[in-house]
PDB file of N, CA and C in Angstrom:
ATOM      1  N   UNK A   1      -4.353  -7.692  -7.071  1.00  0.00           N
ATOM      2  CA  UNK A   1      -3.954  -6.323  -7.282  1.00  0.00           C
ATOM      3  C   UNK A   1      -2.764  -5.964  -6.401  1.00  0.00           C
ATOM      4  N   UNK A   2      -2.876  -6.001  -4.809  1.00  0.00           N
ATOM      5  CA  UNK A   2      -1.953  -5.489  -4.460  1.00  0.00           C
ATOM      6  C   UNK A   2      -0.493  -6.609  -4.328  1.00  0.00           C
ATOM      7  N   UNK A   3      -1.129  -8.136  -4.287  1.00  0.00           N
ATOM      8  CA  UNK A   3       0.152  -8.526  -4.471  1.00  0.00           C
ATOM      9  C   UNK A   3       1.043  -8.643  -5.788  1.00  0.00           C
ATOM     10  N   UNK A   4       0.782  -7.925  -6.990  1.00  0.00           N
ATOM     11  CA  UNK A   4       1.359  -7.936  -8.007  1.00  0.00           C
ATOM     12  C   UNK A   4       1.958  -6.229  -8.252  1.00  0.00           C
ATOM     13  N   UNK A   5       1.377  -5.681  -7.040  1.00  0.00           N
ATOM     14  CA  UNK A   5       1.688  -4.280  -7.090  1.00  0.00           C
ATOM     15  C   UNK A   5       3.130  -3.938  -7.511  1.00  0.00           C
ATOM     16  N   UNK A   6       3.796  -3.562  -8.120  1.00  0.00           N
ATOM     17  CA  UNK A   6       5.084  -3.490  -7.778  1.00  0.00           C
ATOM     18  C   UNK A   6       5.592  -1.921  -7.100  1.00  0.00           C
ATOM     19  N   UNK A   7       7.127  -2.633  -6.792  1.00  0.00           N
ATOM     20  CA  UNK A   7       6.923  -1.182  -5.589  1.00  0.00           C
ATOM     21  C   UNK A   7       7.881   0.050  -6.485  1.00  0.00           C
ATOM     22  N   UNK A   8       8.470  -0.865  -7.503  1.00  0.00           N
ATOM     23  CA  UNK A   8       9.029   0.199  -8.266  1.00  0.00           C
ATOM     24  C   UNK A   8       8.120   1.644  -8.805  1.00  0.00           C
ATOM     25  N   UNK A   9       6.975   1.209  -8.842  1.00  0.00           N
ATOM     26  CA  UNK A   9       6.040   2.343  -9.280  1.00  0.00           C
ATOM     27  C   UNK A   9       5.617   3.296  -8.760  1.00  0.00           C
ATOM     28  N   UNK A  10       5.328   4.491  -9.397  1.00  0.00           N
ATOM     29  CA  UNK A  10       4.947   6.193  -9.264  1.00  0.00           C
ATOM     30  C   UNK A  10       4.200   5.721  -7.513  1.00  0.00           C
ATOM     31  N   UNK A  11       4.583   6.574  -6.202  1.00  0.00           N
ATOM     32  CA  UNK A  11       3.628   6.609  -5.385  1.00  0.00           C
ATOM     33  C   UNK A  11       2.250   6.465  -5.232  1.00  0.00           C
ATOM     34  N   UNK A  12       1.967   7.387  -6.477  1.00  0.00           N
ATOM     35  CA  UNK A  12       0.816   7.679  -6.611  1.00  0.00           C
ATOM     36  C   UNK A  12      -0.245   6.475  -7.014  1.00  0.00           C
ATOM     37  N   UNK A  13       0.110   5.757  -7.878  1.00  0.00           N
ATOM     38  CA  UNK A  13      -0.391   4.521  -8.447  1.00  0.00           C
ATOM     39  C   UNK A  13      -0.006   3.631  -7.450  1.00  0.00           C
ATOM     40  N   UNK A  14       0.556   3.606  -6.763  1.00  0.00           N
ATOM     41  CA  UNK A  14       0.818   2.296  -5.266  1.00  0.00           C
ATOM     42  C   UNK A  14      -0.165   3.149  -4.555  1.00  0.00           C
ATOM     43  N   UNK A  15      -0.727   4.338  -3.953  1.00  0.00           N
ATOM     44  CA  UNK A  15      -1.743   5.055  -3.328  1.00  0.00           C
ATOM     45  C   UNK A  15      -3.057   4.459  -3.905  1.00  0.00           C
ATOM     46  N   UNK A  16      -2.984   4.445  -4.950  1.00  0.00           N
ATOM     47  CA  UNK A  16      -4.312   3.920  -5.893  1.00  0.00           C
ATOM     48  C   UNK A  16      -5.035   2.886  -5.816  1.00  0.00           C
ATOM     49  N   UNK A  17      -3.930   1.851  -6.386  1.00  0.00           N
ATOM     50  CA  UNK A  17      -3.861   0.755  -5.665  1.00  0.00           C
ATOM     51  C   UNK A  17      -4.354   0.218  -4.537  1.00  0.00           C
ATOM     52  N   UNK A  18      -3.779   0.779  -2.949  1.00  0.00           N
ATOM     53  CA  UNK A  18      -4.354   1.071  -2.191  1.00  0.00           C
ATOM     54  C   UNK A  18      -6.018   0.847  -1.626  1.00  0.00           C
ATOM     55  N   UNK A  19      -5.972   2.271  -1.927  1.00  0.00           N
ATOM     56  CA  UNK A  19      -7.500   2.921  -2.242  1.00  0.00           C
ATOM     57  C   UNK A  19      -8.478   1.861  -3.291  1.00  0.00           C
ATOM     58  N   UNK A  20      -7.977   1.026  -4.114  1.00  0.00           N
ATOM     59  CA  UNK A  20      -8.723   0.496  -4.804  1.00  0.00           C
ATOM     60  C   UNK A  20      -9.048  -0.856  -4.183  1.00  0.00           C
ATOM     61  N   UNK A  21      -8.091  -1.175  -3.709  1.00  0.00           N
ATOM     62  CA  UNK A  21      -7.893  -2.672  -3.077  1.00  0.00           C
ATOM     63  C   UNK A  21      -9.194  -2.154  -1.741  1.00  0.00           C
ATOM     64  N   UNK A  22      -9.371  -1.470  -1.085  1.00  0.00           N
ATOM     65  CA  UNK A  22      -9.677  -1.093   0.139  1.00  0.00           C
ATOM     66  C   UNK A  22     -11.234  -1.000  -0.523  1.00  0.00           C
ATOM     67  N   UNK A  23     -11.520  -0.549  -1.384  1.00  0.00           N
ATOM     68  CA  UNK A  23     -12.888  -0.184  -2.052  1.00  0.00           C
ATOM     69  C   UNK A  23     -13.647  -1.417  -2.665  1.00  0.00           C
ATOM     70  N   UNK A  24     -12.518  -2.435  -3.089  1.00  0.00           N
ATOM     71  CA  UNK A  24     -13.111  -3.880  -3.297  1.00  0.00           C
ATOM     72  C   UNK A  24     -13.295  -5.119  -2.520  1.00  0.00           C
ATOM     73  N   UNK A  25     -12.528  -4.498  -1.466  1.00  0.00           N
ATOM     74  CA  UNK A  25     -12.975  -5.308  -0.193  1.00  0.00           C
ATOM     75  C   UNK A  25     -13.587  -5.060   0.869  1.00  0.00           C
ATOM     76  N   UNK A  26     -14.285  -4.065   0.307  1.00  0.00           N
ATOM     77  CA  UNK A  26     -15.613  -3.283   0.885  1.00  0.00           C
ATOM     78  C   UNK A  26     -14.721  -2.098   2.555  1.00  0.00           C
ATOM     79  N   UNK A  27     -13.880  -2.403   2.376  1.00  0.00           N
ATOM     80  CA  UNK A  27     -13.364  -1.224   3.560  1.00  0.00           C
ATOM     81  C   UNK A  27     -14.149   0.234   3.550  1.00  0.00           C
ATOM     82  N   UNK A  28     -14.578   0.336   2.115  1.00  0.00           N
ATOM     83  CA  UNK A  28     -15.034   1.775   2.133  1.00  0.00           C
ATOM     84  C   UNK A  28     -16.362   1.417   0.780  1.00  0.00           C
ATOM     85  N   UNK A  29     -17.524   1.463   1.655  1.00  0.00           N
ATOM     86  CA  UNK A  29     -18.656   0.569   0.972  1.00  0.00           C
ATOM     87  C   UNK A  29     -19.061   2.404  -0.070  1.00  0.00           C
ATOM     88  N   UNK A  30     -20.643   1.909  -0.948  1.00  0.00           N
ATOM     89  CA  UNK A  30     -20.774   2.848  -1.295  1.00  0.00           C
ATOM     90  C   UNK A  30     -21.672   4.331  -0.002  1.00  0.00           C
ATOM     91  N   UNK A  31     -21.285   5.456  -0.466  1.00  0.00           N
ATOM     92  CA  UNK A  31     -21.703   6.387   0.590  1.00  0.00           C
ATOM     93  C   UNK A  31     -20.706   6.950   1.649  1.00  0.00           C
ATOM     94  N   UNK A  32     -19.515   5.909   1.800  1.00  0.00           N
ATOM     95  CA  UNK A  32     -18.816   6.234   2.642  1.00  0.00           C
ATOM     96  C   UNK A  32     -17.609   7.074   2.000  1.00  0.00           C
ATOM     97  N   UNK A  33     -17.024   8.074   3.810  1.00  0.00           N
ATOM     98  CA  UNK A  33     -15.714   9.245   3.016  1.00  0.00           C
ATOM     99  C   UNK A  33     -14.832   8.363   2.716  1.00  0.00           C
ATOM    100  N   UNK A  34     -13.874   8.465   2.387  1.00  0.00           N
ATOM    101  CA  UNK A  34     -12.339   8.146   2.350  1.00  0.00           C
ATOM    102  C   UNK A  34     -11.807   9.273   2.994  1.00  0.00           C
ATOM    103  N   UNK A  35     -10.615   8.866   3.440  1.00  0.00           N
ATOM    104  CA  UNK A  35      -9.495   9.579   4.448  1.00  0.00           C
ATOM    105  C   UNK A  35      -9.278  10.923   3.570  1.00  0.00           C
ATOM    106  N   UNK A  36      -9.579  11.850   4.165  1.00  0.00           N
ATOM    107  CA  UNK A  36      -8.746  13.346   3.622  1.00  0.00           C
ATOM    108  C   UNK A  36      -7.240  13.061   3.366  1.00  0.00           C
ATOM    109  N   UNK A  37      -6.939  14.118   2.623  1.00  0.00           N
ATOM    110  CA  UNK A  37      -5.955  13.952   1.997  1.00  0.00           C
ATOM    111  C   UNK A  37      -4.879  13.866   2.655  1.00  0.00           C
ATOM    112  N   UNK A  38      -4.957  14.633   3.620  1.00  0.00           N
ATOM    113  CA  UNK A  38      -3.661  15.021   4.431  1.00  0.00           C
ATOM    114  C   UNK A  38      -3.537  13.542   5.875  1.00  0.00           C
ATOM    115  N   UNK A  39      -5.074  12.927   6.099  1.00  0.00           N
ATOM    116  CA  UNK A  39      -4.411  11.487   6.914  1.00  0.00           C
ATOM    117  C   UNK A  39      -3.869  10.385   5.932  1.00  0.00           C
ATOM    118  N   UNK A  40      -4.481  10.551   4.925  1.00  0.00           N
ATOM    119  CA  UNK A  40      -3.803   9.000   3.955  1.00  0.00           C
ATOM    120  C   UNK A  40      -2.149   9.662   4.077  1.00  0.00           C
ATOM    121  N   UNK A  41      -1.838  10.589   3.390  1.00  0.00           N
ATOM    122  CA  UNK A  41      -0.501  11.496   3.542  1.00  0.00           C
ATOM    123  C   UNK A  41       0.075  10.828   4.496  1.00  0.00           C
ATOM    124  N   UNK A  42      -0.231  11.094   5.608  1.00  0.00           N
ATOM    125  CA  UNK A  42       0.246  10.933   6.769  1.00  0.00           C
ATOM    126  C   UNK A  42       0.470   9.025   7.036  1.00  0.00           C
ATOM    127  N   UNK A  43      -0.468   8.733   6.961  1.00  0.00           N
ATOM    128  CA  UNK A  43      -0.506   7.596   6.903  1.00  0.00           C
ATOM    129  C   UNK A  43       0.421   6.690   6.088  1.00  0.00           C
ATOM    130  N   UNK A  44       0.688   7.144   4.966  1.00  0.00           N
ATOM    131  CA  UNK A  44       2.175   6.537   4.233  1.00  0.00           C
ATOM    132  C   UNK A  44       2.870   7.274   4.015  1.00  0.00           C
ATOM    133  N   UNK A  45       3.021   8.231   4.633  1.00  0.00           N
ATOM    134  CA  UNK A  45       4.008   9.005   4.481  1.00  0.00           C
ATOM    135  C   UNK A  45       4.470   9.847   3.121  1.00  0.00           C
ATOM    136  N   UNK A  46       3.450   9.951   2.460  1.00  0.00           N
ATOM    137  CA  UNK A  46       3.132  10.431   1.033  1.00  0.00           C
ATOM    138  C   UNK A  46       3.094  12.132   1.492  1.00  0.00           C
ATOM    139  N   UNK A  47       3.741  12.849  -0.014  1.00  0.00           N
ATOM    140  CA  UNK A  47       3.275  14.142  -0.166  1.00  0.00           C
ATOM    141  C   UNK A  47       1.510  14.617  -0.088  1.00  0.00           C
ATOM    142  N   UNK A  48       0.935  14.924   0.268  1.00  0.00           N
ATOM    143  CA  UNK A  48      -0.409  15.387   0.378  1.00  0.00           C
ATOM    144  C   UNK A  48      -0.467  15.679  -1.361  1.00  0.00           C
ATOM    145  N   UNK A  49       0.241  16.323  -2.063  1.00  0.00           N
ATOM    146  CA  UNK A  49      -0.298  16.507  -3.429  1.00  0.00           C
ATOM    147  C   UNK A  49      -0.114  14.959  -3.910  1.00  0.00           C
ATOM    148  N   UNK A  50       0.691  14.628  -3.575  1.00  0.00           N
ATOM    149  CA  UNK A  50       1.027  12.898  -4.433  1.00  0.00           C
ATOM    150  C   UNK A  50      -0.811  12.373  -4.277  1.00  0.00           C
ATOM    151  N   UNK A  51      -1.084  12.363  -2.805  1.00  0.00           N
ATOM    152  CA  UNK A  51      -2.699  11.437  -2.772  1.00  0.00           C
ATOM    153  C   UNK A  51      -3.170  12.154  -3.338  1.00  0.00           C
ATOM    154  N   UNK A  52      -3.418  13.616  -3.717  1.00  0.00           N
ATOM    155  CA  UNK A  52      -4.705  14.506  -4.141  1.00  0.00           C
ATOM    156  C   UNK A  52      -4.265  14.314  -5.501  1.00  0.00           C
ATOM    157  N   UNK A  53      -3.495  13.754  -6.429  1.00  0.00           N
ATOM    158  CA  UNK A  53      -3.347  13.683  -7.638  1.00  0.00           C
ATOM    159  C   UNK A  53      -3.868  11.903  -7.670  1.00  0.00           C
ATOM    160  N   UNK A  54      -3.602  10.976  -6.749  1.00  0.00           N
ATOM    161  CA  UNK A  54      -4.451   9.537  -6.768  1.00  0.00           C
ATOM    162  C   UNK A  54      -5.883   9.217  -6.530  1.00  0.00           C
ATOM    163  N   UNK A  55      -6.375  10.814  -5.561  1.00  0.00           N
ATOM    164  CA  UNK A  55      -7.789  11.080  -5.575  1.00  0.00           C
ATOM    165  C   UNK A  55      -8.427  11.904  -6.515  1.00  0.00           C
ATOM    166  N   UNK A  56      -7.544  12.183  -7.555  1.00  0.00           N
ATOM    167  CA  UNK A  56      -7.844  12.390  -8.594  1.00  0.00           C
ATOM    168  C   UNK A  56      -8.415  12.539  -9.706  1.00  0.00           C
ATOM    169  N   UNK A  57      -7.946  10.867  -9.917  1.00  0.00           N
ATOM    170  CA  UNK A  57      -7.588   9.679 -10.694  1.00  0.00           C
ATOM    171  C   UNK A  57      -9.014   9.086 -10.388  1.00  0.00           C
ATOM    172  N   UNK A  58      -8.897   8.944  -9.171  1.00  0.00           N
ATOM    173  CA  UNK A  58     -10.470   8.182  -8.947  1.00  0.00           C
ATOM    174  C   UNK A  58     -11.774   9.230  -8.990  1.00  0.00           C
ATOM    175  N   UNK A  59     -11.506  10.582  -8.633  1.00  0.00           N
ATOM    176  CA  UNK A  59     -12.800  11.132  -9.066  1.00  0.00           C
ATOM    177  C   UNK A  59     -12.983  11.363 -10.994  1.00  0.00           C
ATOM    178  N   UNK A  60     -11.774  11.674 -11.676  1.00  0.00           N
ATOM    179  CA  UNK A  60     -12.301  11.752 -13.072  1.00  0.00           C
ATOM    180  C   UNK A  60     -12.846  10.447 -13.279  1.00  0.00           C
ATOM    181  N   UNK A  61     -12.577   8.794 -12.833  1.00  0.00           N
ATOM    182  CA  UNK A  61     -12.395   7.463 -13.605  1.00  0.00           C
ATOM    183  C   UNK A  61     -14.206   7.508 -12.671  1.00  0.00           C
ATOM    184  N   UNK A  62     -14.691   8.381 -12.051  1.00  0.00           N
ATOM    185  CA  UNK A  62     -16.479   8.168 -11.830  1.00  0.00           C
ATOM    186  C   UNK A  62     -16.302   7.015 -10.349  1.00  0.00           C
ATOM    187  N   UNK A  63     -15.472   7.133  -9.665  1.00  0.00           N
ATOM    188  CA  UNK A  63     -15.611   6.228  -8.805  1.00  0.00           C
ATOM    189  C   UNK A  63     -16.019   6.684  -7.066  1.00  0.00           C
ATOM    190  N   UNK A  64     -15.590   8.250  -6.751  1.00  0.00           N
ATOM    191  CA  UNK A  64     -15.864   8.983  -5.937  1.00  0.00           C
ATOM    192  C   UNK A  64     -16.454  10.205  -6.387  1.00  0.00           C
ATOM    193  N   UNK A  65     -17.061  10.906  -5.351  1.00  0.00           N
ATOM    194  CA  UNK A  65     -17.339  12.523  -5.626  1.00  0.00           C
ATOM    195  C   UNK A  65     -17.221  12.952  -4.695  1.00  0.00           C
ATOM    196  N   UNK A  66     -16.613  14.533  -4.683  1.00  0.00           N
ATOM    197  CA  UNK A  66     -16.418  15.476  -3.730  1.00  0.00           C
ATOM    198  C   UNK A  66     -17.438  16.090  -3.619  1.00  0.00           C
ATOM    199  N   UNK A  67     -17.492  16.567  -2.417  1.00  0.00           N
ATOM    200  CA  UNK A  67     -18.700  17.620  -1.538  1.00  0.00           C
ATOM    201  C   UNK A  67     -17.885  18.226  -0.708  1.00  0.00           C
ATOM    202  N   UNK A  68     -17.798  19.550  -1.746  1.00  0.00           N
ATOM    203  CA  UNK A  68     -17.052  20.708  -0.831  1.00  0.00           C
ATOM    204  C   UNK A  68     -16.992  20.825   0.790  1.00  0.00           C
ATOM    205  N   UNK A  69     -15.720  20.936   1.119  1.00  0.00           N
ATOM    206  CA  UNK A  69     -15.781  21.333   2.310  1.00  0.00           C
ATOM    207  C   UNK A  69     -16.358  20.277   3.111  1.00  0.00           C
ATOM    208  N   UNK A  70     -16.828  18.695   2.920  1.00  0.00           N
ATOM    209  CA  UNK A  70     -16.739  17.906   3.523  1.00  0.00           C
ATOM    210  C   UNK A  70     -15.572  16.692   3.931  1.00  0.00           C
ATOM    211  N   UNK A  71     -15.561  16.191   2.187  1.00  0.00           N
ATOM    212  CA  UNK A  71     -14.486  15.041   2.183  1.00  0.00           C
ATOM    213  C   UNK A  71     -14.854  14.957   0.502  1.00  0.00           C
ATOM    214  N   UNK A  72     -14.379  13.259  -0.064  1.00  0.00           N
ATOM    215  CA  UNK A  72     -14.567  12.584  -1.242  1.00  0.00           C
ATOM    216  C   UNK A  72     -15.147  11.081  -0.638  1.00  0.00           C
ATOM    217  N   UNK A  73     -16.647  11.102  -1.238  1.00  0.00           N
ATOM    218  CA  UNK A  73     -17.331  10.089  -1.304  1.00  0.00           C
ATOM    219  C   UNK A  73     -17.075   8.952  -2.021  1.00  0.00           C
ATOM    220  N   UNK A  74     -17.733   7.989  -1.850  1.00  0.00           N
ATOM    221  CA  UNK A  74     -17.753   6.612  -2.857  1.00  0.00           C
ATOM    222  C   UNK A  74     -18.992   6.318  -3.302  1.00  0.00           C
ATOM    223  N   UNK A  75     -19.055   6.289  -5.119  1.00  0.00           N
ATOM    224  CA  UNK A  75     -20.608   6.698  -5.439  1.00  0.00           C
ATOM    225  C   UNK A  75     -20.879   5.347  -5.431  1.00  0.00           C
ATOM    226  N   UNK A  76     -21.655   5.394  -5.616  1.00  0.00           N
ATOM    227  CA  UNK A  76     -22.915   4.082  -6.332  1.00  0.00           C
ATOM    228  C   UNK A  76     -22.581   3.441  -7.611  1.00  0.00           C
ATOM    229  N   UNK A  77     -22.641   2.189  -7.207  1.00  0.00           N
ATOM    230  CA  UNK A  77     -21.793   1.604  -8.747  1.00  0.00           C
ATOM    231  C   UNK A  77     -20.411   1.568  -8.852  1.00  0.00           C
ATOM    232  N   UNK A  78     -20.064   2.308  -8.044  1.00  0.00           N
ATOM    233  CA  UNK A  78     -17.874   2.340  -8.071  1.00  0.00           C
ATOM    234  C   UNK A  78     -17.562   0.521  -7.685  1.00  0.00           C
ATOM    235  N   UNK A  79     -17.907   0.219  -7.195  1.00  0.00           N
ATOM    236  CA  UNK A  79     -17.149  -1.068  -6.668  1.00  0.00           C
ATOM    237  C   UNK A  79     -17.270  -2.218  -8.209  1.00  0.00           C
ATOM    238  N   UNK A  80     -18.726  -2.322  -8.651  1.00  0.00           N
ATOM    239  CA  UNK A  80     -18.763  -2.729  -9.689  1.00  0.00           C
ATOM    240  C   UNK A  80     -18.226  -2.215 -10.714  1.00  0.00           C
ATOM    241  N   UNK A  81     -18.024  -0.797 -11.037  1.00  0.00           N
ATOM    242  CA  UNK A  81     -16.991   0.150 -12.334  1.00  0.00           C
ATOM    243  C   UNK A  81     -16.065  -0.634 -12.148  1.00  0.00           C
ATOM    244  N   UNK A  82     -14.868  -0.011 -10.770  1.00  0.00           N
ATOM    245  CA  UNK A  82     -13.489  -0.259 -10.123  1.00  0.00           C
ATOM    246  C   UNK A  82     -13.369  -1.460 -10.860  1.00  0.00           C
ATOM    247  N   UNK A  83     -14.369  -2.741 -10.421  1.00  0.00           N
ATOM    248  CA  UNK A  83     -13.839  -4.206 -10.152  1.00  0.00           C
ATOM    249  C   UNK A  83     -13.793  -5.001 -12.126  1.00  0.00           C
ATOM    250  N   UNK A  84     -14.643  -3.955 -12.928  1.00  0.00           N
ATOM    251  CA  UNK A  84     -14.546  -4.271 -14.261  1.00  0.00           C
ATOM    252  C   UNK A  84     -13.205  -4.045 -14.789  1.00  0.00           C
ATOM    253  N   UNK A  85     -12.990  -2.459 -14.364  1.00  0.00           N
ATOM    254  CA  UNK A  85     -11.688  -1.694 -14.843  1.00  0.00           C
ATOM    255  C   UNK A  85     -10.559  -2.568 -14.466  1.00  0.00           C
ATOM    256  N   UNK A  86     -10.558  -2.771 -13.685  1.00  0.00           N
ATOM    257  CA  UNK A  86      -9.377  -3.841 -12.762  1.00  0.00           C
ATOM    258  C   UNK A  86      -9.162  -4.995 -13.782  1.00  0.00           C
ATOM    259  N   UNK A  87     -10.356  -6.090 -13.636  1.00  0.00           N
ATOM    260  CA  UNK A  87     -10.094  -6.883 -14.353  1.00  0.00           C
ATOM    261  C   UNK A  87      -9.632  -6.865 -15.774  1.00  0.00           C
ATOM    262  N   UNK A  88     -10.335  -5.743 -16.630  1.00  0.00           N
ATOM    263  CA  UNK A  88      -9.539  -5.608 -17.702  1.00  0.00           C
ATOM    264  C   UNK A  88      -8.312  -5.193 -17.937  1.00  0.00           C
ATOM    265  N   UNK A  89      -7.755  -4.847 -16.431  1.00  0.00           N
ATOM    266  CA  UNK A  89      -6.145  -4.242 -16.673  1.00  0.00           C
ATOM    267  C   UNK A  89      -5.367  -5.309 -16.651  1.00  0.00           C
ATOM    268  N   UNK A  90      -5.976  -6.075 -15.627  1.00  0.00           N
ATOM    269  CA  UNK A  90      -4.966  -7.476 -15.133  1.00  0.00           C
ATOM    270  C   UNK A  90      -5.389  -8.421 -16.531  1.00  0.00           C
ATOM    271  N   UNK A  91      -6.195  -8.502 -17.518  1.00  0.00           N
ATOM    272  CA  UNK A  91      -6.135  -9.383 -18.256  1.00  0.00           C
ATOM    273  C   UNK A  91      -5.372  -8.727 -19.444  1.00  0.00           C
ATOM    274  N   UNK A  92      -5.651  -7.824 -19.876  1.00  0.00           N
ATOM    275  CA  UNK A  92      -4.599  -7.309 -20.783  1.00  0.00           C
ATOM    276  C   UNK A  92      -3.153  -6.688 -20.441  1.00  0.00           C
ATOM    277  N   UNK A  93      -2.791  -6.683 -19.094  1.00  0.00           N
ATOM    278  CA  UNK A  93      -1.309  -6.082 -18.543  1.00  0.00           C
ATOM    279  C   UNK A  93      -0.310  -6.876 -18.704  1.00  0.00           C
ATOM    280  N   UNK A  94      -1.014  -7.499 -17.221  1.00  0.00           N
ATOM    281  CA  UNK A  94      -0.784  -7.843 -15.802  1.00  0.00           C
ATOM    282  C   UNK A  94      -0.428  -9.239 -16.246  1.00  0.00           C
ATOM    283  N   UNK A  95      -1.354 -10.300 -16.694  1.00  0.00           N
ATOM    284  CA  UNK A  95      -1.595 -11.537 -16.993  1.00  0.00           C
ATOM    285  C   UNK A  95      -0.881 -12.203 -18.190  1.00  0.00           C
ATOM    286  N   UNK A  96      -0.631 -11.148 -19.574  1.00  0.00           N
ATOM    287  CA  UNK A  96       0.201 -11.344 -20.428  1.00  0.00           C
ATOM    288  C   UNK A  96       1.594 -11.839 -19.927  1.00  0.00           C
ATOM    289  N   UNK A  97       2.475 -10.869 -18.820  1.00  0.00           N
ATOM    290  CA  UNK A  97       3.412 -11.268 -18.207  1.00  0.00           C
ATOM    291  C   UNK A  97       3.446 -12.306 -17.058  1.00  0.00           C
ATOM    292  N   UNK A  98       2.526 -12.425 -16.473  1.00  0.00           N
ATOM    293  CA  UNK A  98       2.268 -13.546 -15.650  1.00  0.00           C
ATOM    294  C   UNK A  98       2.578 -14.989 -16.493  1.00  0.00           C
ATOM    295  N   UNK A  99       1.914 -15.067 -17.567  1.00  0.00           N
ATOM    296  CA  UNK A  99       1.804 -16.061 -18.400  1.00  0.00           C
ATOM    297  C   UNK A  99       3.232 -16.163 -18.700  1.00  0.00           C
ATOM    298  N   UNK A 100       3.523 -15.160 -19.535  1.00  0.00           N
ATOM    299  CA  UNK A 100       5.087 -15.466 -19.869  1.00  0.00           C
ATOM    300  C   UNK A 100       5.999 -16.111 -19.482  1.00  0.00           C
ATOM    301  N   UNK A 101       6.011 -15.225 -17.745  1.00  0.00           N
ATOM    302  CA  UNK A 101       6.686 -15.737 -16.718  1.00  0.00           C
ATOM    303  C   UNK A 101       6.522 -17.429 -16.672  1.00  0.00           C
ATOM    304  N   UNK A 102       5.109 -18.208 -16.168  1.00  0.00           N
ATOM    305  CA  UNK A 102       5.338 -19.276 -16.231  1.00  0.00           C
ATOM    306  C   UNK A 102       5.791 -20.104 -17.175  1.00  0.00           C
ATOM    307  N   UNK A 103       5.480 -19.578 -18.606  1.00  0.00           N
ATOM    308  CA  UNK A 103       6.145 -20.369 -19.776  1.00  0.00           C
ATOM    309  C   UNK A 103       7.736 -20.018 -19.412  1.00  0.00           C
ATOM    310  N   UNK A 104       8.557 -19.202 -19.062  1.00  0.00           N
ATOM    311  CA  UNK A 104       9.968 -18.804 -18.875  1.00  0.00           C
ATOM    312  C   UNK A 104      10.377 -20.466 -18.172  1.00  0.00           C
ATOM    313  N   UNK A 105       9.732 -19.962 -17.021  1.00  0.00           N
ATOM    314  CA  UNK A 105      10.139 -20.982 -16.290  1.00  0.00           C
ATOM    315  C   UNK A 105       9.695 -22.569 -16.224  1.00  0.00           C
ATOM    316  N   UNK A 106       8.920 -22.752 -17.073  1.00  0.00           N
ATOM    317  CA  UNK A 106       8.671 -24.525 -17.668  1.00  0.00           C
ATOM    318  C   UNK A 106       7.299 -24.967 -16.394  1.00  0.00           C
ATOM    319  N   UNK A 107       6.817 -23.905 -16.277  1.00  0.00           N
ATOM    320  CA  UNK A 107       5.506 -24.119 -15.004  1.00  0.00           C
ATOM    321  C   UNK A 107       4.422 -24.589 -15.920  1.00  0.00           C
ATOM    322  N   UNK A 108       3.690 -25.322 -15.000  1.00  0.00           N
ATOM    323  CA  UNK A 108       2.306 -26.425 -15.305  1.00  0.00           C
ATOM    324  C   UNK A 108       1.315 -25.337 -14.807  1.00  0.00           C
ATOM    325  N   UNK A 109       0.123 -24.756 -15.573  1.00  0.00           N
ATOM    326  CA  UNK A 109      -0.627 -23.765 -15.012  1.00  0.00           C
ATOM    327  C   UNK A 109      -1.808 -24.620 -14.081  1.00  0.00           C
ATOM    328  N   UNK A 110      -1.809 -26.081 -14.814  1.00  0.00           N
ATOM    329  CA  UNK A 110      -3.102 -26.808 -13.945  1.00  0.00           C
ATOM    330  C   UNK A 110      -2.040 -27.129 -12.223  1.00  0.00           C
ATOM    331  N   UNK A 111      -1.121 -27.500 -12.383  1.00  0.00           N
ATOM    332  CA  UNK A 111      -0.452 -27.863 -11.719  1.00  0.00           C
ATOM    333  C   UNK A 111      -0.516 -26.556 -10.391  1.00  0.00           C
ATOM    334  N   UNK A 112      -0.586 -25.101 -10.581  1.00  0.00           N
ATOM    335  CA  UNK A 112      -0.357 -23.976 -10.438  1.00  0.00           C
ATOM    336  C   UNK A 112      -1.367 -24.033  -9.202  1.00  0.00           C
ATOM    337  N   UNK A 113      -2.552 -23.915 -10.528  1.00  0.00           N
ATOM    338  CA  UNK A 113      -3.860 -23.522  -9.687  1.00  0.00           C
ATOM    339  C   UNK A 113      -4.427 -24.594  -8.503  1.00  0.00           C
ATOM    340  N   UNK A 114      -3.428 -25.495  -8.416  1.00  0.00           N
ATOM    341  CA  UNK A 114      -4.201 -26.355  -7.430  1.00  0.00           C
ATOM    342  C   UNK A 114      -2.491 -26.016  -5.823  1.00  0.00           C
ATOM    343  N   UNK A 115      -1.784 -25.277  -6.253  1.00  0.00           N
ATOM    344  CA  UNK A 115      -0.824 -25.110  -4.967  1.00  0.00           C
ATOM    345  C   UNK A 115      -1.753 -24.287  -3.959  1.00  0.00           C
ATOM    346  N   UNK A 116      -1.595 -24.159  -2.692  1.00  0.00           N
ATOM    347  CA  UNK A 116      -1.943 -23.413  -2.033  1.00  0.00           C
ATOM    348  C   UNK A 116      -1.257 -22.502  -2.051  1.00  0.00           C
ATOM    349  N   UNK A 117      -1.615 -21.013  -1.652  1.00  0.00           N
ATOM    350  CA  UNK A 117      -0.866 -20.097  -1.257  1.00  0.00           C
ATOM    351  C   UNK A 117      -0.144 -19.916   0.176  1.00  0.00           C
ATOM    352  N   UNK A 118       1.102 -19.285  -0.135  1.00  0.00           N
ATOM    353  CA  UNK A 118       2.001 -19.543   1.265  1.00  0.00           C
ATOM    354  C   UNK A 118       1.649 -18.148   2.046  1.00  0.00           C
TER     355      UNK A 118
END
């Protein structure tokens, strides 16, 4: 996810991103807050409405809930939702062009999967 992130994209969806990557690698298990709006803000230097439109995103898509006047939670089941949703983006997006890419360039995919990463 985040290393295919690209940086050309809306803040908000690199915020997401983020937040999503952080939620699947258990940084923020279920039960736990996430950062108010105004430290993530701060923290990348984002408009405060830019994150509250990426925390959004994740409370309509069922993955957090707000409790007034506390913070935005992480429900039960989000990591497993998140990690479905994900995968179906990267297999129908993400992976179409990945593929491409290596056919562009005359790449061996068995050959691929056995490089290490640098």
């Amino acid at each position: 996810m985040t290393a295919l992130n690209n940086e050309d994209s809306p803040v908000y969806i690199r915020l997401r991103q983020h937040i999503a990557t952080a939620i699947l690698r258990g940084d923020y298990r279920t039960g736990d807050q996430l950062p108010s709006v105004r430290a993530l803000a701060a923290e990348h230097g984002a408009n405060p409405l830019t994150v509250a439109k990426a925390y959004q995103h994740f409370q309509d898509d069922g993955y957090v809930e707000v409790r007034r006047g506390v913070g935005m939670f992480v429900v039960p089941g989000a990591v497993d939702k998140l990690r479905a949703a994900e995968r179906e983006h990267f297999v129908s997006a993400v992976w179409p062009k990945v593929r491409a890419h290596i056919d562009l360039l005359g790449l061996d995919t068995g050959t691929l999967l056995d490089v290490e990463p640098a």
